[in-house]
PDB file of N, CA and C in Angstrom:
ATOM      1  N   UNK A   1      -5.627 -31.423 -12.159  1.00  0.00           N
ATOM      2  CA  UNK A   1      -4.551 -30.461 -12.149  1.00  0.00           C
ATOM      3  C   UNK A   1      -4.977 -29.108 -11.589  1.00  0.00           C
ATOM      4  N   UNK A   2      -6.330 -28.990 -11.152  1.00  0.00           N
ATOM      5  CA  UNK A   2      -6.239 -27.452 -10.948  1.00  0.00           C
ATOM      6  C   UNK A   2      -5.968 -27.611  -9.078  1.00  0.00           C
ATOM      7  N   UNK A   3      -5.417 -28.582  -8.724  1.00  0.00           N
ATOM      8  CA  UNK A   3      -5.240 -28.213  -7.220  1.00  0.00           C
ATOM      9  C   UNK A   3      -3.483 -27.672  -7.517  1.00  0.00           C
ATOM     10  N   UNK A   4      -3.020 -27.809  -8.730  1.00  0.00           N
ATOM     11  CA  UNK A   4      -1.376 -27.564  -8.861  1.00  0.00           C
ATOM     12  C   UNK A   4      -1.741 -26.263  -9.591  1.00  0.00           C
ATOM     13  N   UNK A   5      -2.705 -25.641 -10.181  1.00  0.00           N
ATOM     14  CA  UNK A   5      -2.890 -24.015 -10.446  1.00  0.00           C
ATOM     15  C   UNK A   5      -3.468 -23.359  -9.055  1.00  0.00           C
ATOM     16  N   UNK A   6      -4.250 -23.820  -8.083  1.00  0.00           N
ATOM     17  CA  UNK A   6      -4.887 -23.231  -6.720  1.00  0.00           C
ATOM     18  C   UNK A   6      -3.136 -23.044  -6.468  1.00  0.00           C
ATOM     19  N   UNK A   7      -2.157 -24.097  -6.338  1.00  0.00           N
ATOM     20  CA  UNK A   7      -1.220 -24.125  -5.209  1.00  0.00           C
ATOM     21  C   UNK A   7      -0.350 -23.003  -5.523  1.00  0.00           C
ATOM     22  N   UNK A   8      -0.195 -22.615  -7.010  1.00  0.00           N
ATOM     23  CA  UNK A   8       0.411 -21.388  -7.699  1.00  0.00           C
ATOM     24  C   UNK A   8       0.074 -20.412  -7.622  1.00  0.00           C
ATOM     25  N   UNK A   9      -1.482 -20.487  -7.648  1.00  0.00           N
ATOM     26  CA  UNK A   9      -2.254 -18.967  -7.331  1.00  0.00           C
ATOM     27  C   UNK A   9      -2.052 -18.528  -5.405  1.00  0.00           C
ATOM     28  N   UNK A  10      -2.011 -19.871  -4.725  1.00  0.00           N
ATOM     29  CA  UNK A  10      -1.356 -19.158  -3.682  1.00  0.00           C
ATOM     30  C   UNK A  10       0.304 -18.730  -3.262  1.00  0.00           C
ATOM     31  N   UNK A  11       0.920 -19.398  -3.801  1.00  0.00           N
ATOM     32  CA  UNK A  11       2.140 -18.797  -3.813  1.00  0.00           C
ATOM     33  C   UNK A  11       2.560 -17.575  -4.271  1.00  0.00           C
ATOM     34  N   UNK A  12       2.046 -17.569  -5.597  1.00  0.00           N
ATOM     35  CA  UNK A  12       1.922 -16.374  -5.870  1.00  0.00           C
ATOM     36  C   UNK A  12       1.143 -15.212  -5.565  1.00  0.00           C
ATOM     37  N   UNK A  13       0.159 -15.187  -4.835  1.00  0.00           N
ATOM     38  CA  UNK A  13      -0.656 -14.148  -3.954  1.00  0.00           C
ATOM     39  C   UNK A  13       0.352 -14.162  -2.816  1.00  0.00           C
ATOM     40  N   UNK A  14       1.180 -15.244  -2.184  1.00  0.00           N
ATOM     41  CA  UNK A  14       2.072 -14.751  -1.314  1.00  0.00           C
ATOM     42  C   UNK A  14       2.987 -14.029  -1.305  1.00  0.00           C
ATOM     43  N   UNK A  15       3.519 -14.585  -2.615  1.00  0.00           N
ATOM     44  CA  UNK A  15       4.762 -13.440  -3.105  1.00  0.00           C
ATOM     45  C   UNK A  15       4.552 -12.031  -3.007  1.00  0.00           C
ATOM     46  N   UNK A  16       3.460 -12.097  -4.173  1.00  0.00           N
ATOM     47  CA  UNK A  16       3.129 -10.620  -4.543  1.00  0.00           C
ATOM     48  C   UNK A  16       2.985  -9.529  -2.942  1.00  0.00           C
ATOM     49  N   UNK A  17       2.282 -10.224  -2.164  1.00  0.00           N
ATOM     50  CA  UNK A  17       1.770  -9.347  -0.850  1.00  0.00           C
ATOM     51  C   UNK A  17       3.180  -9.451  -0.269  1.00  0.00           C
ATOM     52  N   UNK A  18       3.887 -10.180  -0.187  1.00  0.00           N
ATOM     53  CA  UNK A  18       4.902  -9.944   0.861  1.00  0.00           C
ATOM     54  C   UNK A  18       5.717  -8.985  -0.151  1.00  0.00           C
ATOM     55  N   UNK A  19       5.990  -9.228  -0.998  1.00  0.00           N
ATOM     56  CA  UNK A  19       6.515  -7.683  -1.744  1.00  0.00           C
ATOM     57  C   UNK A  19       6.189  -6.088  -1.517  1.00  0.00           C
ATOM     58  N   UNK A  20       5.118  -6.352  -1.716  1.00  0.00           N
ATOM     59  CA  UNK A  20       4.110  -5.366  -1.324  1.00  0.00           C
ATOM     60  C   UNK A  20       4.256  -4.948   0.241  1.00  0.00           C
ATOM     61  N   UNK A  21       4.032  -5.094   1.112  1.00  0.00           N
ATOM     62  CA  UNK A  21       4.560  -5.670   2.486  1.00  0.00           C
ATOM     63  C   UNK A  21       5.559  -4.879   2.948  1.00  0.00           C
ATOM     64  N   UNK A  22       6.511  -5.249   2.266  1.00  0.00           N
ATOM     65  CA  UNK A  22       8.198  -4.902   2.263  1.00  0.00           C
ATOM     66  C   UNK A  22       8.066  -3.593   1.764  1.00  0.00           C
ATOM     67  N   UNK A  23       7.626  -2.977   0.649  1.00  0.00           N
ATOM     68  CA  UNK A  23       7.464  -1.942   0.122  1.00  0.00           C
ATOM     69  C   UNK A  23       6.995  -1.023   1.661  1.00  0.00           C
ATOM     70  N   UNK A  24       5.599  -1.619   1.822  1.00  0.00           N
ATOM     71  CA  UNK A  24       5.163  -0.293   2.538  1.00  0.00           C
ATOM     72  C   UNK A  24       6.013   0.002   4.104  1.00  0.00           C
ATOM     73  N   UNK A  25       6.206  -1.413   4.288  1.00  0.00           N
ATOM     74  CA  UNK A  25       7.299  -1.183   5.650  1.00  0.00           C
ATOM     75  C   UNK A  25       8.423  -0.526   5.189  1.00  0.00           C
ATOM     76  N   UNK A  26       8.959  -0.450   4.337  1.00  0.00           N
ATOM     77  CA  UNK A  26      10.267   0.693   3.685  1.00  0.00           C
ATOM     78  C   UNK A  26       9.655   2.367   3.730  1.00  0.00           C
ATOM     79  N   UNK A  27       8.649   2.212   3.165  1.00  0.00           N
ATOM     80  CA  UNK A  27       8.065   3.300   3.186  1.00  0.00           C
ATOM     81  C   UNK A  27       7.802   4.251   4.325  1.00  0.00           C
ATOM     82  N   UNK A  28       7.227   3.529   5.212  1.00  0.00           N
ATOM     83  CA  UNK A  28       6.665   3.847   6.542  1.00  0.00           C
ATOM     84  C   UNK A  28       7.835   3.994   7.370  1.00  0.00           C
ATOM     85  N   UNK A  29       9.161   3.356   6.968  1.00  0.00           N
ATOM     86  CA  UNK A  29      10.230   3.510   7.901  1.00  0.00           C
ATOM     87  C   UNK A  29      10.637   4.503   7.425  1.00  0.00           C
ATOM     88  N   UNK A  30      10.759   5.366   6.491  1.00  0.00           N
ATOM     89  CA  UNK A  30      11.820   6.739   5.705  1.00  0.00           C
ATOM     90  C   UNK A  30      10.703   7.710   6.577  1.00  0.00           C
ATOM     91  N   UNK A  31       9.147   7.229   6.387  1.00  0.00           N
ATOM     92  CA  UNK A  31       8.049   8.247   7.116  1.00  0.00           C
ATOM     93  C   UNK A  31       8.788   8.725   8.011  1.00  0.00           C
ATOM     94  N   UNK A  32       8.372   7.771   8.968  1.00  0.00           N
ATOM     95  CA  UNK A  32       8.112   7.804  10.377  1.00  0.00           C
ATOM     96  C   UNK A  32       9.357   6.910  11.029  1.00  0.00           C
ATOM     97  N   UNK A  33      11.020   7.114  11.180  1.00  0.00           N
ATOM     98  CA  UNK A  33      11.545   6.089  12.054  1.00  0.00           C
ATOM     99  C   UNK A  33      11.156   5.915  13.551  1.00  0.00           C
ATOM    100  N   UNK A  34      10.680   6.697  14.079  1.00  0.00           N
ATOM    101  CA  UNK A  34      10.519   6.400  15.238  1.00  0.00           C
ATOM    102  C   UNK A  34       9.450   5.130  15.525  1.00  0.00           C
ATOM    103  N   UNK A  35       8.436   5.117  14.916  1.00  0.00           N
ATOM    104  CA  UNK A  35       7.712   4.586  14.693  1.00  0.00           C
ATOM    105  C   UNK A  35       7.969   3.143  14.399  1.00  0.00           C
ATOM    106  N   UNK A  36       8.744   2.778  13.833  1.00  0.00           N
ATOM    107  CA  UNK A  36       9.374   1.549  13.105  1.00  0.00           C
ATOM    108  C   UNK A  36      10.231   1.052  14.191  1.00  0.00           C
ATOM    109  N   UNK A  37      10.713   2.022  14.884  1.00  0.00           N
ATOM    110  CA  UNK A  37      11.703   1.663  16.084  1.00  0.00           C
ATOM    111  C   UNK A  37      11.212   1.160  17.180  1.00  0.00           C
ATOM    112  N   UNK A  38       9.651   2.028  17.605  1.00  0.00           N
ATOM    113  CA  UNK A  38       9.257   1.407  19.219  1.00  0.00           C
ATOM    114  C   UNK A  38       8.370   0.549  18.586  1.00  0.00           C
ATOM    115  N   UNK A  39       7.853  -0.202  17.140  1.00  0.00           N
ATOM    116  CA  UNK A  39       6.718  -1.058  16.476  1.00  0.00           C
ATOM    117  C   UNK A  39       7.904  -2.222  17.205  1.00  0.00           C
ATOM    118  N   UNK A  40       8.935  -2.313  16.328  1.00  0.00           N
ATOM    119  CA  UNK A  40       9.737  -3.757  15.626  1.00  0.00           C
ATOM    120  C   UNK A  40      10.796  -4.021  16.700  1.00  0.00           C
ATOM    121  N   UNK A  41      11.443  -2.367  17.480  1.00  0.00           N
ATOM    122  CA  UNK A  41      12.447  -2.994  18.247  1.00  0.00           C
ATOM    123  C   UNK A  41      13.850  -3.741  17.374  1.00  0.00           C
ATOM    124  N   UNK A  42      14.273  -2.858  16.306  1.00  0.00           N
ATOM    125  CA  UNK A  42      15.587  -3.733  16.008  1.00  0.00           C
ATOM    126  C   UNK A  42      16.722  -3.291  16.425  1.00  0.00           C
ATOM    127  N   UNK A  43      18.042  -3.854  16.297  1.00  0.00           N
ATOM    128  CA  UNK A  43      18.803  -4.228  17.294  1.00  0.00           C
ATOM    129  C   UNK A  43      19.268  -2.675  16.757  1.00  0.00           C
ATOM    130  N   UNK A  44      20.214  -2.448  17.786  1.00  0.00           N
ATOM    131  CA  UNK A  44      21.036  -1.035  17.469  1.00  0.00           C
ATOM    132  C   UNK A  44      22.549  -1.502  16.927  1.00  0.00           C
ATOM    133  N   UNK A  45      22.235  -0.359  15.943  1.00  0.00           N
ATOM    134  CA  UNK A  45      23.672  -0.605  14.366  1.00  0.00           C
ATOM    135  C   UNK A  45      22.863  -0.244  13.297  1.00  0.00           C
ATOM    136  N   UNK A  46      21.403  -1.811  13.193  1.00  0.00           N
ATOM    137  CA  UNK A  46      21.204  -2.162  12.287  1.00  0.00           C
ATOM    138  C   UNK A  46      20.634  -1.273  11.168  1.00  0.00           C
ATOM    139  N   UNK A  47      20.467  -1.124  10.193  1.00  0.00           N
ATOM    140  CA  UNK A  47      19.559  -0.860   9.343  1.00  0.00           C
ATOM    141  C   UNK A  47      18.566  -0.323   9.350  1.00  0.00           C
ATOM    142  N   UNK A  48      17.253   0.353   9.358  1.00  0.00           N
ATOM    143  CA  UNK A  48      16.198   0.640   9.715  1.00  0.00           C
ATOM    144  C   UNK A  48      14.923   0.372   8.978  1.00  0.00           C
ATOM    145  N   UNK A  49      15.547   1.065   7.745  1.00  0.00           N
ATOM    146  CA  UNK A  49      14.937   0.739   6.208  1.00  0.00           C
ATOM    147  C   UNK A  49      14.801  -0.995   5.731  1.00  0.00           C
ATOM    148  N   UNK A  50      15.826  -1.233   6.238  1.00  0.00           N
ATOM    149  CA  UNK A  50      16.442  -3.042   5.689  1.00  0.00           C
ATOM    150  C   UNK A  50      15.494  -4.277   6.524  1.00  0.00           C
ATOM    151  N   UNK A  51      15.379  -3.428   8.160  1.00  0.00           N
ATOM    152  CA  UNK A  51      15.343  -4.473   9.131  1.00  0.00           C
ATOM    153  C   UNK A  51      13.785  -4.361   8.893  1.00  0.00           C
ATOM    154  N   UNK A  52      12.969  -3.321   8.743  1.00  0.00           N
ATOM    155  CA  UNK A  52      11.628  -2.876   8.208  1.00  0.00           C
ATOM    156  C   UNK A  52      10.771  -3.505   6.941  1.00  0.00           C
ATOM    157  N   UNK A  53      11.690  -3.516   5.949  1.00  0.00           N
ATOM    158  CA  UNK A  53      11.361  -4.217   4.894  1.00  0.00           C
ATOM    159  C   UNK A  53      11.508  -5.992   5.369  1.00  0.00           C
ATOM    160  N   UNK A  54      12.384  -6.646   5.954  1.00  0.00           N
ATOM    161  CA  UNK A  54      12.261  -7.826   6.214  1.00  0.00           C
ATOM    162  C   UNK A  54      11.240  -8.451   7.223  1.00  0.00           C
ATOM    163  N   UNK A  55      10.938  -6.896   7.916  1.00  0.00           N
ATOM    164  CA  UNK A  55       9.931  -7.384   8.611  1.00  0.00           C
ATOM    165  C   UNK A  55       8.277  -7.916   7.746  1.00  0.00           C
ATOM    166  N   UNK A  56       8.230  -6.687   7.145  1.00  0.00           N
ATOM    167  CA  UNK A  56       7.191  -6.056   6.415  1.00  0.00           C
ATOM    168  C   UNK A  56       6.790  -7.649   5.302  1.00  0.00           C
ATOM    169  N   UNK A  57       7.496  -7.546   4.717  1.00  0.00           N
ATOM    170  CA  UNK A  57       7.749  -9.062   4.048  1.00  0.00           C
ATOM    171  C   UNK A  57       7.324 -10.253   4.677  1.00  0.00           C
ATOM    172  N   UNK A  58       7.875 -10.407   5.786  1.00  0.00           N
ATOM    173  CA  UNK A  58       7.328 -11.477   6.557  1.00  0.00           C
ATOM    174  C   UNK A  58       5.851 -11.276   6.603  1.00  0.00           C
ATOM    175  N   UNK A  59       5.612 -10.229   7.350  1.00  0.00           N
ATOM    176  CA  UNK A  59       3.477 -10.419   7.457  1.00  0.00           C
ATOM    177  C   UNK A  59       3.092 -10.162   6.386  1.00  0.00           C
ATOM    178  N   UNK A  60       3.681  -9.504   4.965  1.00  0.00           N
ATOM    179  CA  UNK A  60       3.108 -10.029   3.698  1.00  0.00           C
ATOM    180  C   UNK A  60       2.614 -10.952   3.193  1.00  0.00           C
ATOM    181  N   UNK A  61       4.199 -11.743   3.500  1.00  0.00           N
ATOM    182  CA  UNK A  61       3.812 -13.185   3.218  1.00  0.00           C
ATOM    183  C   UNK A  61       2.887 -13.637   3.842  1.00  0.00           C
ATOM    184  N   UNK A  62       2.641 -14.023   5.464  1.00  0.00           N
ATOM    185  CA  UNK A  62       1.834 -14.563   6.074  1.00  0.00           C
ATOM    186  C   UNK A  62       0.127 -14.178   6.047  1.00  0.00           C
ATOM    187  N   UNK A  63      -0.024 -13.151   5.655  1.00  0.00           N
ATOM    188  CA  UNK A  63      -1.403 -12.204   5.146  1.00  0.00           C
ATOM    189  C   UNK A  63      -1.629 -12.297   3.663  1.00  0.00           C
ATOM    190  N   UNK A  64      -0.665 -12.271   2.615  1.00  0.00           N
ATOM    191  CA  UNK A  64      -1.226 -13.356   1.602  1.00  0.00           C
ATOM    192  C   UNK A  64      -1.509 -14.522   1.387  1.00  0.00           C
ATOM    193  N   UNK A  65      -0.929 -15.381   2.103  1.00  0.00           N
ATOM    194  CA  UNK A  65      -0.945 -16.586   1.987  1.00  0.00           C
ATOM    195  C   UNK A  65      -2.891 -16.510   3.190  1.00  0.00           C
ATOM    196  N   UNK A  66      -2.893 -16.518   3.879  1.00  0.00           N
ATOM    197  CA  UNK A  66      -4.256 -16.442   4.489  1.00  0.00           C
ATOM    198  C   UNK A  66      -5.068 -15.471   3.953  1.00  0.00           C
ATOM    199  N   UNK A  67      -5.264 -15.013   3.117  1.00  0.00           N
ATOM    200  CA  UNK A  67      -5.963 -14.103   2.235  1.00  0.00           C
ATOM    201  C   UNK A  67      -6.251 -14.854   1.052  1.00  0.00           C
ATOM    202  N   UNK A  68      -5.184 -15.266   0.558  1.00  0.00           N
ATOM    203  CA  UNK A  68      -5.339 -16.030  -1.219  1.00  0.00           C
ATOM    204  C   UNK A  68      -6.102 -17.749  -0.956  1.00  0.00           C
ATOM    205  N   UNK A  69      -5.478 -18.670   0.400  1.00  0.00           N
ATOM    206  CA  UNK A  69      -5.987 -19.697   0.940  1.00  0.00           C
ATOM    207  C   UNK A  69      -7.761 -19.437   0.941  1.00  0.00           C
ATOM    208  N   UNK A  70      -8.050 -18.171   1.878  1.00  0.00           N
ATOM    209  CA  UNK A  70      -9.400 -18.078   2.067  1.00  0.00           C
ATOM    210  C   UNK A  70     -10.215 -18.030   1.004  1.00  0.00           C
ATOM    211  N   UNK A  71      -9.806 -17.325  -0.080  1.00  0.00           N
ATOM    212  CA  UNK A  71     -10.368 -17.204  -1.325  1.00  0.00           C
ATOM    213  C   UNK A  71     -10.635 -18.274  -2.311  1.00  0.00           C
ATOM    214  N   UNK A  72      -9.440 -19.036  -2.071  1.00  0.00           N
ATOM    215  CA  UNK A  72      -9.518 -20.221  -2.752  1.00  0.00           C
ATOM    216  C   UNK A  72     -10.317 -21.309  -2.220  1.00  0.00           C
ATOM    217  N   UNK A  73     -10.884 -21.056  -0.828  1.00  0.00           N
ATOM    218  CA  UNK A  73     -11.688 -22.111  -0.074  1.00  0.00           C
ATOM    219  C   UNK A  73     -12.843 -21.279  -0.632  1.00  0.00           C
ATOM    220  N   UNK A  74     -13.348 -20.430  -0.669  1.00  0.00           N
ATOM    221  CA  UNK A  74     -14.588 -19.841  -0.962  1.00  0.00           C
ATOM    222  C   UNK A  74     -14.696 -20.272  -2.409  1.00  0.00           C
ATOM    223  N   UNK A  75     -14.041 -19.978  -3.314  1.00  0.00           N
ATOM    224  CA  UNK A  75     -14.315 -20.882  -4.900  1.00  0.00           C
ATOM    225  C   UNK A  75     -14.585 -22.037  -4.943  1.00  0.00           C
ATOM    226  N   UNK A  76     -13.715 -22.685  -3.844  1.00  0.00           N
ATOM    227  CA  UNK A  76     -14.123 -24.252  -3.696  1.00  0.00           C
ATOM    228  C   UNK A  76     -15.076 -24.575  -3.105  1.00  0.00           C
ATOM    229  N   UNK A  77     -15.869 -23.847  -2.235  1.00  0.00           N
ATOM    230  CA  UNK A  77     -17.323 -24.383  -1.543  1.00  0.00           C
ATOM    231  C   UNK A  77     -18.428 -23.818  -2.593  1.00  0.00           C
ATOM    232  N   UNK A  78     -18.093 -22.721  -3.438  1.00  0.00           N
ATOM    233  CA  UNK A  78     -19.171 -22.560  -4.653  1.00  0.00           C
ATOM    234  C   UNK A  78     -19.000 -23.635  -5.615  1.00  0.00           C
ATOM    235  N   UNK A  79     -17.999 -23.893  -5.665  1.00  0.00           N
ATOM    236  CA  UNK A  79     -17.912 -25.219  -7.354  1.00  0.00           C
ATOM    237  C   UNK A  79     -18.751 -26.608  -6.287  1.00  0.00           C
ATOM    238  N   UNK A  80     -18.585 -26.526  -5.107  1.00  0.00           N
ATOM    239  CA  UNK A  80     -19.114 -27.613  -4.504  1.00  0.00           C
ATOM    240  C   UNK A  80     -20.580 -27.424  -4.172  1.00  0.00           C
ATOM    241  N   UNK A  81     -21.039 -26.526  -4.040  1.00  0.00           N
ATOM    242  CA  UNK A  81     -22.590 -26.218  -3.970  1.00  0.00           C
ATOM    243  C   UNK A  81     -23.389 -26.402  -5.518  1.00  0.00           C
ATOM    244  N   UNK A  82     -22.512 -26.132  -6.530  1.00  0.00           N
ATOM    245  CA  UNK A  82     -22.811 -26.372  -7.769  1.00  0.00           C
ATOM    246  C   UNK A  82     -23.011 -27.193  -8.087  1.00  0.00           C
ATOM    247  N   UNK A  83     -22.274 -28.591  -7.936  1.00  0.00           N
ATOM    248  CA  UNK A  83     -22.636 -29.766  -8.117  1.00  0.00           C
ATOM    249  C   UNK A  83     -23.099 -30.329  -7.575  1.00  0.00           C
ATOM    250  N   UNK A  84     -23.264 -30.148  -6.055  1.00  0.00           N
ATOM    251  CA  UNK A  84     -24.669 -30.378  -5.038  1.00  0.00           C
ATOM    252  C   UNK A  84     -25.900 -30.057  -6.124  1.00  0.00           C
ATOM    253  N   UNK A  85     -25.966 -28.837  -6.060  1.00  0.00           N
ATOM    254  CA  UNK A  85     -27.104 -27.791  -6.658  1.00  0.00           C
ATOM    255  C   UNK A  85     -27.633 -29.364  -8.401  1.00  0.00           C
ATOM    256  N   UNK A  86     -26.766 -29.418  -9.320  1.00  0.00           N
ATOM    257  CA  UNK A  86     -26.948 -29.908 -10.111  1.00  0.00           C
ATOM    258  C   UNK A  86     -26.879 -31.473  -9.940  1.00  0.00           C
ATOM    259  N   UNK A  87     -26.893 -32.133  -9.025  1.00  0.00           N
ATOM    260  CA  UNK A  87     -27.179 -33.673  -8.751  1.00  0.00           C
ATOM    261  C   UNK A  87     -28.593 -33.357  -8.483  1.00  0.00           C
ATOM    262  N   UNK A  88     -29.094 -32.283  -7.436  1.00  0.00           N
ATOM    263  CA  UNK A  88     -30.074 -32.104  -7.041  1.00  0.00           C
ATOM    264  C   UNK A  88     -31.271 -31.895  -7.843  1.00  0.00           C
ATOM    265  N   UNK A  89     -30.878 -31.259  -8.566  1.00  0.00           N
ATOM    266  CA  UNK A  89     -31.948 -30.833 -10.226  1.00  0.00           C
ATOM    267  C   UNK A  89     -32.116 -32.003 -11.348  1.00  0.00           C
ATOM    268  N   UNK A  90     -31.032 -33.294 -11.239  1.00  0.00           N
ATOM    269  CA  UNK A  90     -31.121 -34.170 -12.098  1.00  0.00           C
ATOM    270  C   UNK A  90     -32.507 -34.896 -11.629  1.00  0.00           C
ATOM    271  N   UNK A  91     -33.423 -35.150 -12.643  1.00  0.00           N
ATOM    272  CA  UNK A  91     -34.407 -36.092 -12.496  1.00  0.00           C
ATOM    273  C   UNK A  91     -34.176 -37.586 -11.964  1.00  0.00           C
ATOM    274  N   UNK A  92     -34.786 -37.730 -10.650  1.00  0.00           N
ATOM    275  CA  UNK A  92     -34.325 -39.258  -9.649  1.00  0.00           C
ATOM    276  C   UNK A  92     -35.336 -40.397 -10.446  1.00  0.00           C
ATOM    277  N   UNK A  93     -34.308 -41.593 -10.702  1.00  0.00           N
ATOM    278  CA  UNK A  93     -35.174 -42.466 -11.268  1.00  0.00           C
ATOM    279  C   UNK A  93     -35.320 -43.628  -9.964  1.00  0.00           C
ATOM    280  N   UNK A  94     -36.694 -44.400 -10.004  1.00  0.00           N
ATOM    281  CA  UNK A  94     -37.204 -45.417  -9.191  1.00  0.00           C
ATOM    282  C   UNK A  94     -36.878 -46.457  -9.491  1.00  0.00           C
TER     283      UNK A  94
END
């Protein structure tokens, strides 16, 4: 079962960052619109704040999810060196 807690801990590192994400692209758009305008290019009418945050969200998501993945491969090549490590230390019988 812990590949169904890894799969939670990445979803949820995705969530969280693309939240996060969204936040600072909101943020950065009230900053700086111009900025947000020649970055993202959204359509004219739209939103600025809105179209920013959905952006922002998106590479959240996609930067947690490859952030929380990597991490979780690095735990998994230590638990796997471990039991390398400890087959290796068991006394070999003839």
């Amino acid at each position: 079962m812990k590949f169904v807690r890894y799969f939670v801990y990445i979803v949820a590192g995705a969530l969280i960052s693309s939240l996060l994400g969204g936040a600072f692209a909101c943020v950065v758009s009230v900053i700086s619109p111009d900025f947000v305008r020649s970055l993202f290019s959204p359509s004219a009418g739209a939103s600025l704040v809105r179209y920013a945050a959905a952006v922002g969200m998106i590479w959240g998501l996609f930067l947690g999810t490859a952030v929380m993945g990597f991490s979780l491969l690095l735990v998994t090549i230590v638990q796997v060196a471990r039991l390398l490590k400890k087959k290796a230390d068991e006394p070999q019988e003839e």
